[in-house]
N, C-alpha and C. Protein backbone atom coordinates (compact mmCIF):
# COMPACT_ATOMS: atom_id res chain seq x y z
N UNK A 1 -2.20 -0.02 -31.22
CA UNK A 1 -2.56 -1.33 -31.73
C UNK A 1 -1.50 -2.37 -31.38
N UNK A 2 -0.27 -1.95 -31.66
CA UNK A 2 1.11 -3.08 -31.10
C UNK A 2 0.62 -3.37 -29.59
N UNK A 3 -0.01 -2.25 -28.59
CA UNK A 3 -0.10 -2.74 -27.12
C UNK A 3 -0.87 -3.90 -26.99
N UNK A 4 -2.16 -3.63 -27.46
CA UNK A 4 -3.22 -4.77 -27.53
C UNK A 4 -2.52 -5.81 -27.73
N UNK A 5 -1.94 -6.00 -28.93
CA UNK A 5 -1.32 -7.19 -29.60
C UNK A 5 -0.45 -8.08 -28.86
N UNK A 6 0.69 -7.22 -28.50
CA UNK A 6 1.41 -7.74 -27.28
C UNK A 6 0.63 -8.00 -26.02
N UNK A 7 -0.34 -7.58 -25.90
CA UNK A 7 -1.24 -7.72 -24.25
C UNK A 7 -1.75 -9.00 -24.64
N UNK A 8 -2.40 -9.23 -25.79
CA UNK A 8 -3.03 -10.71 -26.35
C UNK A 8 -2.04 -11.69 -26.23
N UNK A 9 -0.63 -11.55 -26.66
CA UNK A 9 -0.05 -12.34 -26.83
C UNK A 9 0.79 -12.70 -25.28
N UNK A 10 1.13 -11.79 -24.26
CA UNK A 10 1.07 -12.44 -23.06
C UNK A 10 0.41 -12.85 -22.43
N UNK A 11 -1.03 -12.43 -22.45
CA UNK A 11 -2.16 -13.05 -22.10
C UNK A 11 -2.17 -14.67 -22.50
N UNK A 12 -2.45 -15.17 -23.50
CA UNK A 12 -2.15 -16.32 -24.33
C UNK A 12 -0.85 -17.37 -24.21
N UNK A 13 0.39 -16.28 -23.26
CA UNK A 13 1.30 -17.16 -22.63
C UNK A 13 1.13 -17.76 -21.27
N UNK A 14 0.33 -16.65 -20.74
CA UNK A 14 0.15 -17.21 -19.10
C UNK A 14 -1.28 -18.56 -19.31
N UNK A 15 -1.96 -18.18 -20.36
CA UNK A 15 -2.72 -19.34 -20.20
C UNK A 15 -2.38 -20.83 -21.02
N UNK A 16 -1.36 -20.76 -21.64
CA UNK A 16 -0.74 -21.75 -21.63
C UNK A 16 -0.18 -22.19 -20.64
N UNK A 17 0.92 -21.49 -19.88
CA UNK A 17 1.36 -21.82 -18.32
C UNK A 17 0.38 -22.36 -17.61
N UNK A 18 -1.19 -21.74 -17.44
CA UNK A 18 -1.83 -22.17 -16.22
C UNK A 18 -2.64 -23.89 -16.58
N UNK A 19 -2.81 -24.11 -18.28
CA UNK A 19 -3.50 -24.98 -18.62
C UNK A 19 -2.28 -26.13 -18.56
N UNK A 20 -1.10 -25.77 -18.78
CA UNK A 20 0.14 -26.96 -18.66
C UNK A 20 0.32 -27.44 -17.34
N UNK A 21 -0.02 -26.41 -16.18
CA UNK A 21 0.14 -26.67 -14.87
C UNK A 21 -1.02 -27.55 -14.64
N UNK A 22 -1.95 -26.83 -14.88
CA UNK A 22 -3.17 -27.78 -14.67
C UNK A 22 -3.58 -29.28 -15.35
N UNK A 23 -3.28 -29.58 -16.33
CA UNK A 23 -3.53 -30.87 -16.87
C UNK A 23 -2.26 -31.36 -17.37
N UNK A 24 -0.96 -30.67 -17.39
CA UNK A 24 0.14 -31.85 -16.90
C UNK A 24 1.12 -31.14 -15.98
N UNK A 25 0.61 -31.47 -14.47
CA UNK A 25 1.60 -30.94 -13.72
C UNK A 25 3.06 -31.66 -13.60
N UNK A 26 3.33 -33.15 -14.06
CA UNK A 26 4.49 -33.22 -13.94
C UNK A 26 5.14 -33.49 -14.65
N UNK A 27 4.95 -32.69 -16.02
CA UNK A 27 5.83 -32.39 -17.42
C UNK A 27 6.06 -30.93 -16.79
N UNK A 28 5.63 -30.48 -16.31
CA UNK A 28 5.89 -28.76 -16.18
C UNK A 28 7.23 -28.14 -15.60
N UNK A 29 7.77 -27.46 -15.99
CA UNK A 29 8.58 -26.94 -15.36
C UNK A 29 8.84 -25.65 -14.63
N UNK A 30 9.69 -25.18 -14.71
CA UNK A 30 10.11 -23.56 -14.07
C UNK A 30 9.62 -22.64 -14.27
N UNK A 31 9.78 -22.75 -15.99
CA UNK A 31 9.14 -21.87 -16.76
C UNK A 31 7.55 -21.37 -16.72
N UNK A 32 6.96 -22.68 -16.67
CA UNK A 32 5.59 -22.04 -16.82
C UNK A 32 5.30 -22.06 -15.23
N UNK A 33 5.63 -22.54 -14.32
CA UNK A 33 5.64 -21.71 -13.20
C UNK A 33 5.65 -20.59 -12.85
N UNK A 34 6.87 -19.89 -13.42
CA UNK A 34 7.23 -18.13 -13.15
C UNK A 34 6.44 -17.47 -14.45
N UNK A 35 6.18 -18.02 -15.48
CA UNK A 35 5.15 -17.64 -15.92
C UNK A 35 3.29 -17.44 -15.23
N UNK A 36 3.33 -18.64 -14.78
CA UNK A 36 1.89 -18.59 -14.44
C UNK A 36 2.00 -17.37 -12.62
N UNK A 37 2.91 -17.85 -12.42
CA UNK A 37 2.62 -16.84 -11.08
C UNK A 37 3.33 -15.53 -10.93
N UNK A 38 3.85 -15.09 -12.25
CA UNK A 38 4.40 -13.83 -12.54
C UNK A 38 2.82 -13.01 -12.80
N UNK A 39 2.40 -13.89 -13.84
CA UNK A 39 1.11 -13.13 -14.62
C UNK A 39 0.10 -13.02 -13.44
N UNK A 40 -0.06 -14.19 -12.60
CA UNK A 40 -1.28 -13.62 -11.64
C UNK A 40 -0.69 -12.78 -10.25
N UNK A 41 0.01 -12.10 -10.45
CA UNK A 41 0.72 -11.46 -9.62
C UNK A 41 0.43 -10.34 -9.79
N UNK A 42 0.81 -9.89 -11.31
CA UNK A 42 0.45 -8.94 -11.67
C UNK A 42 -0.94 -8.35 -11.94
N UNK A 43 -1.80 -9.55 -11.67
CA UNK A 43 -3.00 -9.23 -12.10
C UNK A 43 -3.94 -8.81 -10.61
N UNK A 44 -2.92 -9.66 -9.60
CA UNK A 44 -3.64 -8.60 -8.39
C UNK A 44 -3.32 -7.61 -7.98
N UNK A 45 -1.76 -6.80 -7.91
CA UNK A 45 -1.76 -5.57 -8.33
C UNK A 45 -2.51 -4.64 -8.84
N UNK A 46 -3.12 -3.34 -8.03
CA UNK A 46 -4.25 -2.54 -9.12
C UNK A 46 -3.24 -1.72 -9.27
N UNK A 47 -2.50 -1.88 -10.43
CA UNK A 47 -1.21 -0.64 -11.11
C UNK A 47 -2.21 0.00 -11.90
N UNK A 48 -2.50 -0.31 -12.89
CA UNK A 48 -3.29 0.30 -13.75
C UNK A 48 -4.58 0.68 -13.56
N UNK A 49 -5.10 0.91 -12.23
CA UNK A 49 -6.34 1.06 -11.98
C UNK A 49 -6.71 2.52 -11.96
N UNK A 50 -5.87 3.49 -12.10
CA UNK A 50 -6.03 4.71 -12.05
C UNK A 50 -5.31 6.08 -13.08
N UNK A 51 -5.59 6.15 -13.56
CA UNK A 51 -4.20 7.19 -14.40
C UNK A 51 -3.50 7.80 -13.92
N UNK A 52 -2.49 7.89 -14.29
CA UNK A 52 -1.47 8.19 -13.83
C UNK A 52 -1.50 10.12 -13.20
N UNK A 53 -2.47 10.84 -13.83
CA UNK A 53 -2.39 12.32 -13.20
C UNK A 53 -3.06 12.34 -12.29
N UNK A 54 -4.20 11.55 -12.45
CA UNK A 54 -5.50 11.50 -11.03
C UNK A 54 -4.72 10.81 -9.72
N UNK A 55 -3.48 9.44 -9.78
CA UNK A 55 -2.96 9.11 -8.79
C UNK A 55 -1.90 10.75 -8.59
N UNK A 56 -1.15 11.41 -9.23
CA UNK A 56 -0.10 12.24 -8.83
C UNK A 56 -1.36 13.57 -7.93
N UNK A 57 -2.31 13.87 -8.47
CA UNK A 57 -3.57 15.08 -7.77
C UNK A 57 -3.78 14.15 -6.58
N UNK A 58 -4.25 12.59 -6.38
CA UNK A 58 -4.50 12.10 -5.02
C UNK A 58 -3.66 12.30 -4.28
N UNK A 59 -2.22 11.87 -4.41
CA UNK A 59 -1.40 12.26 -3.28
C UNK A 59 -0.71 13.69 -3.27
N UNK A 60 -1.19 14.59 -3.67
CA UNK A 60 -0.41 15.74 -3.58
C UNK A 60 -1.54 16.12 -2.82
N UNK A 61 -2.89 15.57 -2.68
CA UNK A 61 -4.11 16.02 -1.88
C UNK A 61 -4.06 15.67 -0.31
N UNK A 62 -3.28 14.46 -0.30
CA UNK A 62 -3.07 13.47 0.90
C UNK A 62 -2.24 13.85 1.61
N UNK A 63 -1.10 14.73 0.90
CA UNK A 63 -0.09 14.97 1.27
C UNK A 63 -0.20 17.06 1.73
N UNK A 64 -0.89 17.82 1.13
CA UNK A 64 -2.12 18.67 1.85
C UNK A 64 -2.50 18.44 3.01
N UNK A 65 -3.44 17.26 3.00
CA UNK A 65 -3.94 17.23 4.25
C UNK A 65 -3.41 16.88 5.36
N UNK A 66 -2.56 16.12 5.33
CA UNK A 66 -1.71 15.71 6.13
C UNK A 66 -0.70 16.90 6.52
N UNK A 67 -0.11 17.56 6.22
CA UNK A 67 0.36 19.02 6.24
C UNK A 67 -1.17 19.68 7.15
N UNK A 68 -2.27 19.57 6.93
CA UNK A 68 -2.62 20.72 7.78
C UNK A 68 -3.52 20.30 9.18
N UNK A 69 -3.50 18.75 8.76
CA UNK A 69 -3.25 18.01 10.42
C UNK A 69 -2.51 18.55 11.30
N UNK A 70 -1.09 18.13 10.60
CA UNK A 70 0.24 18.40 11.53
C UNK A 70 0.24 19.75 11.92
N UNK A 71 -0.32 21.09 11.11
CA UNK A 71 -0.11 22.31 11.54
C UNK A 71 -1.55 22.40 12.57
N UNK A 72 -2.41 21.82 12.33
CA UNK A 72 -3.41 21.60 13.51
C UNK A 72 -2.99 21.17 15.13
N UNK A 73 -1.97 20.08 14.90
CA UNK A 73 -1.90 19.53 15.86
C UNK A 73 -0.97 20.32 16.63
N UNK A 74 0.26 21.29 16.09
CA UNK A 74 0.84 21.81 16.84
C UNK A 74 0.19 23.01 17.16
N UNK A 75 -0.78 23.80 16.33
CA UNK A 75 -1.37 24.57 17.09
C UNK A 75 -2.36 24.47 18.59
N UNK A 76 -3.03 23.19 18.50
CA UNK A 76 -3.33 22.70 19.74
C UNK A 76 -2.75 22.25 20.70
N UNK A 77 -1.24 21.75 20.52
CA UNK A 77 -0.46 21.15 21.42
C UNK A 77 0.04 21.94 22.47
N UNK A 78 0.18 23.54 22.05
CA UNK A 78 -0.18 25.00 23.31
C UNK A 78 -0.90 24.84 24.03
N UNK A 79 -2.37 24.61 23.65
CA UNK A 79 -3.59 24.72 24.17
C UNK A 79 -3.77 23.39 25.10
N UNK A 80 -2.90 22.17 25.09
CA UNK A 80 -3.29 21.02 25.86
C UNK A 80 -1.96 21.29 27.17
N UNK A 81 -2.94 20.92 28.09
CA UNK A 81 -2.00 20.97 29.68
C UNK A 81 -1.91 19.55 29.52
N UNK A 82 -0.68 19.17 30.75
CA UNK A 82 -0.53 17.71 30.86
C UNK A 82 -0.71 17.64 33.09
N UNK A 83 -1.14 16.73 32.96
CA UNK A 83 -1.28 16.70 34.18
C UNK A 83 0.11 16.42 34.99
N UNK A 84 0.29 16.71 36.15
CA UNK A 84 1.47 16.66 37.22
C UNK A 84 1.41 16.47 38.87
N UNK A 85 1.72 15.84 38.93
CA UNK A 85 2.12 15.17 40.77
C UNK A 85 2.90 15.57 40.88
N UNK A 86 2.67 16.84 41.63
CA UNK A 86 4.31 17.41 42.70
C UNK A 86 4.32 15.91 43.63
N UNK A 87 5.17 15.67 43.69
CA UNK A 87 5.85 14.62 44.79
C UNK A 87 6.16 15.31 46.13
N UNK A 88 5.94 14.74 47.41
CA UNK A 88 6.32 15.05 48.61
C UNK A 88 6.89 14.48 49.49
N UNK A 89 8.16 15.33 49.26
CA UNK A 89 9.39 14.39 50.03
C UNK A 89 9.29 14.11 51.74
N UNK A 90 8.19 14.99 52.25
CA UNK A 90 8.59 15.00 53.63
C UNK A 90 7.89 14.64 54.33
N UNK A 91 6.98 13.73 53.45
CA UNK A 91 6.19 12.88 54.44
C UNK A 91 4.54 13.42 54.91
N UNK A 92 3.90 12.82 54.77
CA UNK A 92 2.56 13.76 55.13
C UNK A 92 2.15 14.24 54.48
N UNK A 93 0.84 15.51 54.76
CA UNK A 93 0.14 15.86 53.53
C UNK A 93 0.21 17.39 53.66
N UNK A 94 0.79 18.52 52.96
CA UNK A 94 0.97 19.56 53.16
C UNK A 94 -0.54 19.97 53.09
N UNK A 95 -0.71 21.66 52.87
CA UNK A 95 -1.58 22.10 52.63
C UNK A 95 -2.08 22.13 51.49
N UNK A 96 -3.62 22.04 51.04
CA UNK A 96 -4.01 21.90 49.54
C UNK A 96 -4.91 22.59 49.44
């Protein structure tokens, strides 16, 4: 219940900031500046968009797969030839 409360009550600061900016921008100062663009800063941030165990299972999943890329890729990297031009120093075209 204190979270809410406090969430209301910064909520209720940034929109003072944004309504002081907006209808008297040149009484305004610093303050409700770094107020108003602290709060919408944070509000495009998706921090809280996920809980916190479902983000730690996503990347331990990401981080899986990526592990069995990499063991993919070196197992194929045997299997890939690279092409090569012997060079010929002596002029002309040997036998082919």
């Amino acid at each position: 219940m204190v979270l809410v409360g406090v969430a209301l009550v910064l909520g209720a600061v940034w929109w003072w900031a944004a309504l002081r900016l907006l209808l008297e921008p040149g009484r305004t100062g610093v303050v409700e500046g770094a107020v108003f663009a602290g709060g919408w800063g944070l509000s495009v941030l998706p921090v809280h968009s996920v809980p916190f165990a479902r983000a730690v299972s996503a990347r331990r999943r990401a981080r899986q797969e990526a592990a069995r890329w990499r063991a993919e890729a070196l197992r194929l990297r045997g299997a890939v030839t690279r092409a090569w031009r012997r060079r010929r120093w002596g002029g002309g075209s040997g036998p082919s």
